[in-house]
PDB file of N, CA and C in Angstrom:
ATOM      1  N   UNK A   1     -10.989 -16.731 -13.897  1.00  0.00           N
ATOM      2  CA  UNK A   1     -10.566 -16.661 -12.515  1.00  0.00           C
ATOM      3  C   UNK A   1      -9.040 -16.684 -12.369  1.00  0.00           C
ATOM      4  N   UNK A   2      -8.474 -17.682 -13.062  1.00  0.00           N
ATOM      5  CA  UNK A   2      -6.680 -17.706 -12.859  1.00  0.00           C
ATOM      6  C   UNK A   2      -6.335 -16.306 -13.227  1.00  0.00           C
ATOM      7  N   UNK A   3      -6.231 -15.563 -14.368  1.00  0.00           N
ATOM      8  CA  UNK A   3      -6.212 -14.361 -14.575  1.00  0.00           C
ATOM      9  C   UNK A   3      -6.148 -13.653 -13.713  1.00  0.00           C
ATOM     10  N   UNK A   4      -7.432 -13.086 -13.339  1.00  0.00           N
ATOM     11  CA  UNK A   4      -7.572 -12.486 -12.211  1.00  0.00           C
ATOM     12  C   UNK A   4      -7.001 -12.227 -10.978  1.00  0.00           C
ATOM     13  N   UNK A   5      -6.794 -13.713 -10.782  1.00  0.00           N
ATOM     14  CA  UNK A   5      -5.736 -14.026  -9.193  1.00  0.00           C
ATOM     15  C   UNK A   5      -4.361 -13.835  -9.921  1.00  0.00           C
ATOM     16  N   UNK A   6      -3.603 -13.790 -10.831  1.00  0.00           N
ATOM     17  CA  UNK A   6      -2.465 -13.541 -11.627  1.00  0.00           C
ATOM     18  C   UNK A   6      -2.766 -11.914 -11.574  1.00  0.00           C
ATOM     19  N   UNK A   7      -3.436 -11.191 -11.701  1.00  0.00           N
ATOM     20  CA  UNK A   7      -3.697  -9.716 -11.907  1.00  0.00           C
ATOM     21  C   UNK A   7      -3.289  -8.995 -10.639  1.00  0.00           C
ATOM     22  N   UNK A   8      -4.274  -9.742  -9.765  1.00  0.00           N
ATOM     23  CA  UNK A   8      -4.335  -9.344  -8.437  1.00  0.00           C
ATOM     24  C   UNK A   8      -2.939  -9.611  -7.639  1.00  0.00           C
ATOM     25  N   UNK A   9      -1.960 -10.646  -7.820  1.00  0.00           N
ATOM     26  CA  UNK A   9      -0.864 -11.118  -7.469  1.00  0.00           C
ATOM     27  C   UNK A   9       0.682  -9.895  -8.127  1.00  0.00           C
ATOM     28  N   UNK A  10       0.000 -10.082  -8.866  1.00  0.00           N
ATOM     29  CA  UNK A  10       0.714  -8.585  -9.892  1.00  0.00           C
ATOM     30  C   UNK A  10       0.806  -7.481  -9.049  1.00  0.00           C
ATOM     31  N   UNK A  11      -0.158  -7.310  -8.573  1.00  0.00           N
ATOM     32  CA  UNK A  11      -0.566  -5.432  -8.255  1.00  0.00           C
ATOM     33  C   UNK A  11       0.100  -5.458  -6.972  1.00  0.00           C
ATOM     34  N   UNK A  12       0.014  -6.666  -6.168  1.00  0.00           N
ATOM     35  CA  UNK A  12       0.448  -6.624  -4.454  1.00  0.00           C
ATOM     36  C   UNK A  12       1.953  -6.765  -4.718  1.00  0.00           C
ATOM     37  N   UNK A  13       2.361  -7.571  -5.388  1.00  0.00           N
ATOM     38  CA  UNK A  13       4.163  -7.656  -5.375  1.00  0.00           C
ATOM     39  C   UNK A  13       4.437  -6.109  -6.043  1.00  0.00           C
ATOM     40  N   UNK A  14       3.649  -5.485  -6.965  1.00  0.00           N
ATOM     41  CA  UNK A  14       4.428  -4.373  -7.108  1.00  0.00           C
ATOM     42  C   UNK A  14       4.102  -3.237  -5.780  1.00  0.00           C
ATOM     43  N   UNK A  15       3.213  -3.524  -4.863  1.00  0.00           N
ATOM     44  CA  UNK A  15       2.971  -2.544  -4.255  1.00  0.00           C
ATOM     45  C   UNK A  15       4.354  -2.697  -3.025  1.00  0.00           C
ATOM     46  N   UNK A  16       4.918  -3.670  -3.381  1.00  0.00           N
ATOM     47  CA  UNK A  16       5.381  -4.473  -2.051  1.00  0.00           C
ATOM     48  C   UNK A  16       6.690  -4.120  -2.221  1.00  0.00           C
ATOM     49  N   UNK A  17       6.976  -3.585  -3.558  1.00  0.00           N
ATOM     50  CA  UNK A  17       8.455  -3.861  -4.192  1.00  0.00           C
ATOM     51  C   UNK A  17       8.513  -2.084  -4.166  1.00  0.00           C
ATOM     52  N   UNK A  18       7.158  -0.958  -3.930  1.00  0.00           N
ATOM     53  CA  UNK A  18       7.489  -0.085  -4.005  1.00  0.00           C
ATOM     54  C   UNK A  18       8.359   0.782  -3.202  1.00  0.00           C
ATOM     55  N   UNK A  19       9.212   1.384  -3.250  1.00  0.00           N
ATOM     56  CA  UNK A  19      10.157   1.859  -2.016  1.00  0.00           C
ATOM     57  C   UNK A  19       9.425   3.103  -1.287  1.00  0.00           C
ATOM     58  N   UNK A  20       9.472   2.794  -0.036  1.00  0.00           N
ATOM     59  CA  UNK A  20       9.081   4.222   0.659  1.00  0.00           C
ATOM     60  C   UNK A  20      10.404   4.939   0.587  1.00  0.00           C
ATOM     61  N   UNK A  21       9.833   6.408  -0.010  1.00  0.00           N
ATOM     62  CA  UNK A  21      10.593   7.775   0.029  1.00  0.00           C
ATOM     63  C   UNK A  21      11.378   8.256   1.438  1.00  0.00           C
ATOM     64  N   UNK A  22      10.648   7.973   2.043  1.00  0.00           N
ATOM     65  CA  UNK A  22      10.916   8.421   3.387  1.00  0.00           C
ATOM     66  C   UNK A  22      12.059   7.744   4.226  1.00  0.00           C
ATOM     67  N   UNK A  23      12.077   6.116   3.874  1.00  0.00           N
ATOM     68  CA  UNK A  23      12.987   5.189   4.342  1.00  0.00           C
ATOM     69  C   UNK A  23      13.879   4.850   3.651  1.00  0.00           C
ATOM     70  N   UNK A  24      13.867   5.553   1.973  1.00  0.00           N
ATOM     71  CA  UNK A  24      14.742   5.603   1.501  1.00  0.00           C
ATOM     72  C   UNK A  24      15.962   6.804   1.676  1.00  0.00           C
ATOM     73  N   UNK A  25      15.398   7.840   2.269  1.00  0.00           N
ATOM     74  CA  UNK A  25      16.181   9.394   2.462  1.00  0.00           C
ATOM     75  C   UNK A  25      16.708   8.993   3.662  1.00  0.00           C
ATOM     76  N   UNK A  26      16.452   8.052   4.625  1.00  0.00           N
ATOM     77  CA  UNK A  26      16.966   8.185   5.912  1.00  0.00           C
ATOM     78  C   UNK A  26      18.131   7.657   5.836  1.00  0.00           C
ATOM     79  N   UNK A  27      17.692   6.063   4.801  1.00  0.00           N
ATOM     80  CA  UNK A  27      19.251   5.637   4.488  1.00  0.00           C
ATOM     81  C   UNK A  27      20.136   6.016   3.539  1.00  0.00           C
ATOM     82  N   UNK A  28      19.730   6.790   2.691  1.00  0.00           N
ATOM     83  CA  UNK A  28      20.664   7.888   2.044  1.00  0.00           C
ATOM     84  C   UNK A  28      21.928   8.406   3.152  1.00  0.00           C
ATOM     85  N   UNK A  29      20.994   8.970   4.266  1.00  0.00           N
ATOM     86  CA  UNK A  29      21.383   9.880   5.093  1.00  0.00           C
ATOM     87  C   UNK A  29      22.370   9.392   5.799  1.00  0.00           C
ATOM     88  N   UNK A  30      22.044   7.969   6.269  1.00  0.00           N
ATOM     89  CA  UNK A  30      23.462   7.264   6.916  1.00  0.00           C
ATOM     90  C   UNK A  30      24.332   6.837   6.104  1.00  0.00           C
ATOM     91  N   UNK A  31      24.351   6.084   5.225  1.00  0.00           N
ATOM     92  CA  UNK A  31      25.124   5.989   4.221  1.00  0.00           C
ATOM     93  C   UNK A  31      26.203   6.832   3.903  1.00  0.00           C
ATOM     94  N   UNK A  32      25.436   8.134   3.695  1.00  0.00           N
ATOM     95  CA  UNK A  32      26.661   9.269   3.632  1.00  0.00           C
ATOM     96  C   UNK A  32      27.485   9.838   4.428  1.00  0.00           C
ATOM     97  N   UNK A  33      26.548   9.510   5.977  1.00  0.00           N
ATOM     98  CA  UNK A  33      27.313   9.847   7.201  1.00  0.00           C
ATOM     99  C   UNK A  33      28.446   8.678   7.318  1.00  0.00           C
ATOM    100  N   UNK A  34      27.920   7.855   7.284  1.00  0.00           N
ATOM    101  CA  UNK A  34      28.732   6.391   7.438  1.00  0.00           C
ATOM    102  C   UNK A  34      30.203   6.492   6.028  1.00  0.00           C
ATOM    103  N   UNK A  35      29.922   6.810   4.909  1.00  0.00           N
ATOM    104  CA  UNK A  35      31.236   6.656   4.140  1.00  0.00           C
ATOM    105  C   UNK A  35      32.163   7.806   4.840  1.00  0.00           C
ATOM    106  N   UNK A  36      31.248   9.334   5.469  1.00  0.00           N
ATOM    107  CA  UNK A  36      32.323  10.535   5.466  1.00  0.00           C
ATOM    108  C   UNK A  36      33.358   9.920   6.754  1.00  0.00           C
ATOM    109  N   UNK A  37      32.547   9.630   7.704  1.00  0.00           N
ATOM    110  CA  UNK A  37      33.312   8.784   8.791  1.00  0.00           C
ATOM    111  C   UNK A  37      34.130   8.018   8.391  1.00  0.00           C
ATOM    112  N   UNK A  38      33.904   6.698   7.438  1.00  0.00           N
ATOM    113  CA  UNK A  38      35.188   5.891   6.731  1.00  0.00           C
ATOM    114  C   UNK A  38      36.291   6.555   6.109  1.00  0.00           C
ATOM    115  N   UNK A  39      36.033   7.698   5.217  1.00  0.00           N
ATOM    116  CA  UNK A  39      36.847   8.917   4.822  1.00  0.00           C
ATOM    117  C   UNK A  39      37.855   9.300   5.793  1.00  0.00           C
ATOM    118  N   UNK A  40      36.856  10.156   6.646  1.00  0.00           N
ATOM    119  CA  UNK A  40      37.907  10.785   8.085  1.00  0.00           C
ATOM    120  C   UNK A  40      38.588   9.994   8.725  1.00  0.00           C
ATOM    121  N   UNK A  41      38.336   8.517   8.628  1.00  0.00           N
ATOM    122  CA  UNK A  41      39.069   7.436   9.469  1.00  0.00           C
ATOM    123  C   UNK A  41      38.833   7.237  10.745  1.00  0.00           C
ATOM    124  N   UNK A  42      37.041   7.910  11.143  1.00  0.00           N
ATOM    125  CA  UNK A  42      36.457   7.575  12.432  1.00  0.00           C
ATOM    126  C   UNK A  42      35.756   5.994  12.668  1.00  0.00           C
ATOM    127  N   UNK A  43      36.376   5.265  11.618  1.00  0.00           N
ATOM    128  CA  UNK A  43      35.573   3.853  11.657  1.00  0.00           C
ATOM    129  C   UNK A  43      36.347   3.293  10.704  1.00  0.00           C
ATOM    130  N   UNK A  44      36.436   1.685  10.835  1.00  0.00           N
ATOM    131  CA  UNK A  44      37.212   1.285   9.649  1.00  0.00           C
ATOM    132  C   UNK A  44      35.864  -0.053   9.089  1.00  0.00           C
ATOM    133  N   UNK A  45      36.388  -1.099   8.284  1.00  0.00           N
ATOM    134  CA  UNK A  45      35.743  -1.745   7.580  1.00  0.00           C
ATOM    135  C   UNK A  45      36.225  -2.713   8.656  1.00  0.00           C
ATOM    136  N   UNK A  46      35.091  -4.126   8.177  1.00  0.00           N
ATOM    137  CA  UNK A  46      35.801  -5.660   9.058  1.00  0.00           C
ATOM    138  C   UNK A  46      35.418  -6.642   7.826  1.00  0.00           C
ATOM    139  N   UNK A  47      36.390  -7.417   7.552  1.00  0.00           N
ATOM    140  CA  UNK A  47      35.975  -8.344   6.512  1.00  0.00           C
ATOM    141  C   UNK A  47      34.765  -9.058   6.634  1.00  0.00           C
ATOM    142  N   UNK A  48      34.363  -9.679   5.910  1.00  0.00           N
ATOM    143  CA  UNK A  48      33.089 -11.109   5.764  1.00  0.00           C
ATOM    144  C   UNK A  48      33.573 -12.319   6.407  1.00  0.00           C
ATOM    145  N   UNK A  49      35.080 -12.205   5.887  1.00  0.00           N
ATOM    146  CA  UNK A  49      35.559 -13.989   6.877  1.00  0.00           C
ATOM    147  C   UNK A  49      35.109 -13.252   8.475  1.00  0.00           C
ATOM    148  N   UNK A  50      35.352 -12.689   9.083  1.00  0.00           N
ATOM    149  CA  UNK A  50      35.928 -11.788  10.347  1.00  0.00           C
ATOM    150  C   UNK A  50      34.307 -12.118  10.804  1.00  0.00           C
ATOM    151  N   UNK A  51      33.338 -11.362  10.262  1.00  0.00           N
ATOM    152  CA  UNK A  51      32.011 -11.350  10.896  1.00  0.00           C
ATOM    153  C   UNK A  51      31.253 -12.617  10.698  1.00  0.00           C
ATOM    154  N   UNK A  52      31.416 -13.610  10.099  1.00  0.00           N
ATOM    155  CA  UNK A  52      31.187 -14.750   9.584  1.00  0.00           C
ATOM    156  C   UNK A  52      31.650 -15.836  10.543  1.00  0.00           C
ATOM    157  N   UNK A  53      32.839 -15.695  10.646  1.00  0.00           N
ATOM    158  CA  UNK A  53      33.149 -16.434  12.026  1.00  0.00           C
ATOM    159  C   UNK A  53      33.310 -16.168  13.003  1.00  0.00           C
ATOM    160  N   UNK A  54      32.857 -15.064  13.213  1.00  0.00           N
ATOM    161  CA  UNK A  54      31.985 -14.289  15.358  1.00  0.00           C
ATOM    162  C   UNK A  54      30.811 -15.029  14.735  1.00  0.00           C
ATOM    163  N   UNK A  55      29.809 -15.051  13.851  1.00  0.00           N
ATOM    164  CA  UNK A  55      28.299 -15.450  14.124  1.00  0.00           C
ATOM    165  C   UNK A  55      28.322 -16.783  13.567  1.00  0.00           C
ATOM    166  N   UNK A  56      29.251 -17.646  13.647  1.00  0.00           N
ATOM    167  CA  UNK A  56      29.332 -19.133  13.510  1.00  0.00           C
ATOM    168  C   UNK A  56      28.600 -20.003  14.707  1.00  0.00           C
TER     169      UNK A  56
END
């Protein structure tokens, strides 16, 4: 029985860990939109201290 439930525990974390294709291409998609914009200089970066202490 432990086995089993070890087997079965196996199969769901990998199903869980599998990436959807689909939600992976979308964020491809911004990603690339999002760096060309950082490129062109239509957006800039904000540090971690910066956003860290607005959501304090």
């Amino acid at each position: 029985m432990p086995l089993e439930k070890l087997q079965l525990a196996e199969m769901l974390l990998a199903d869980l860990d599998t990436p959807d294709p689909q939600i992976e291409a979308v964020w491809r998609d911004e990603v690339q939109k999002r760096w060309q914009a950082y490129k062109d200089g239509k957006i800039s970066t904000v540090s971690y201290d910066s956003i860290m202490q607005k959501y304090k």
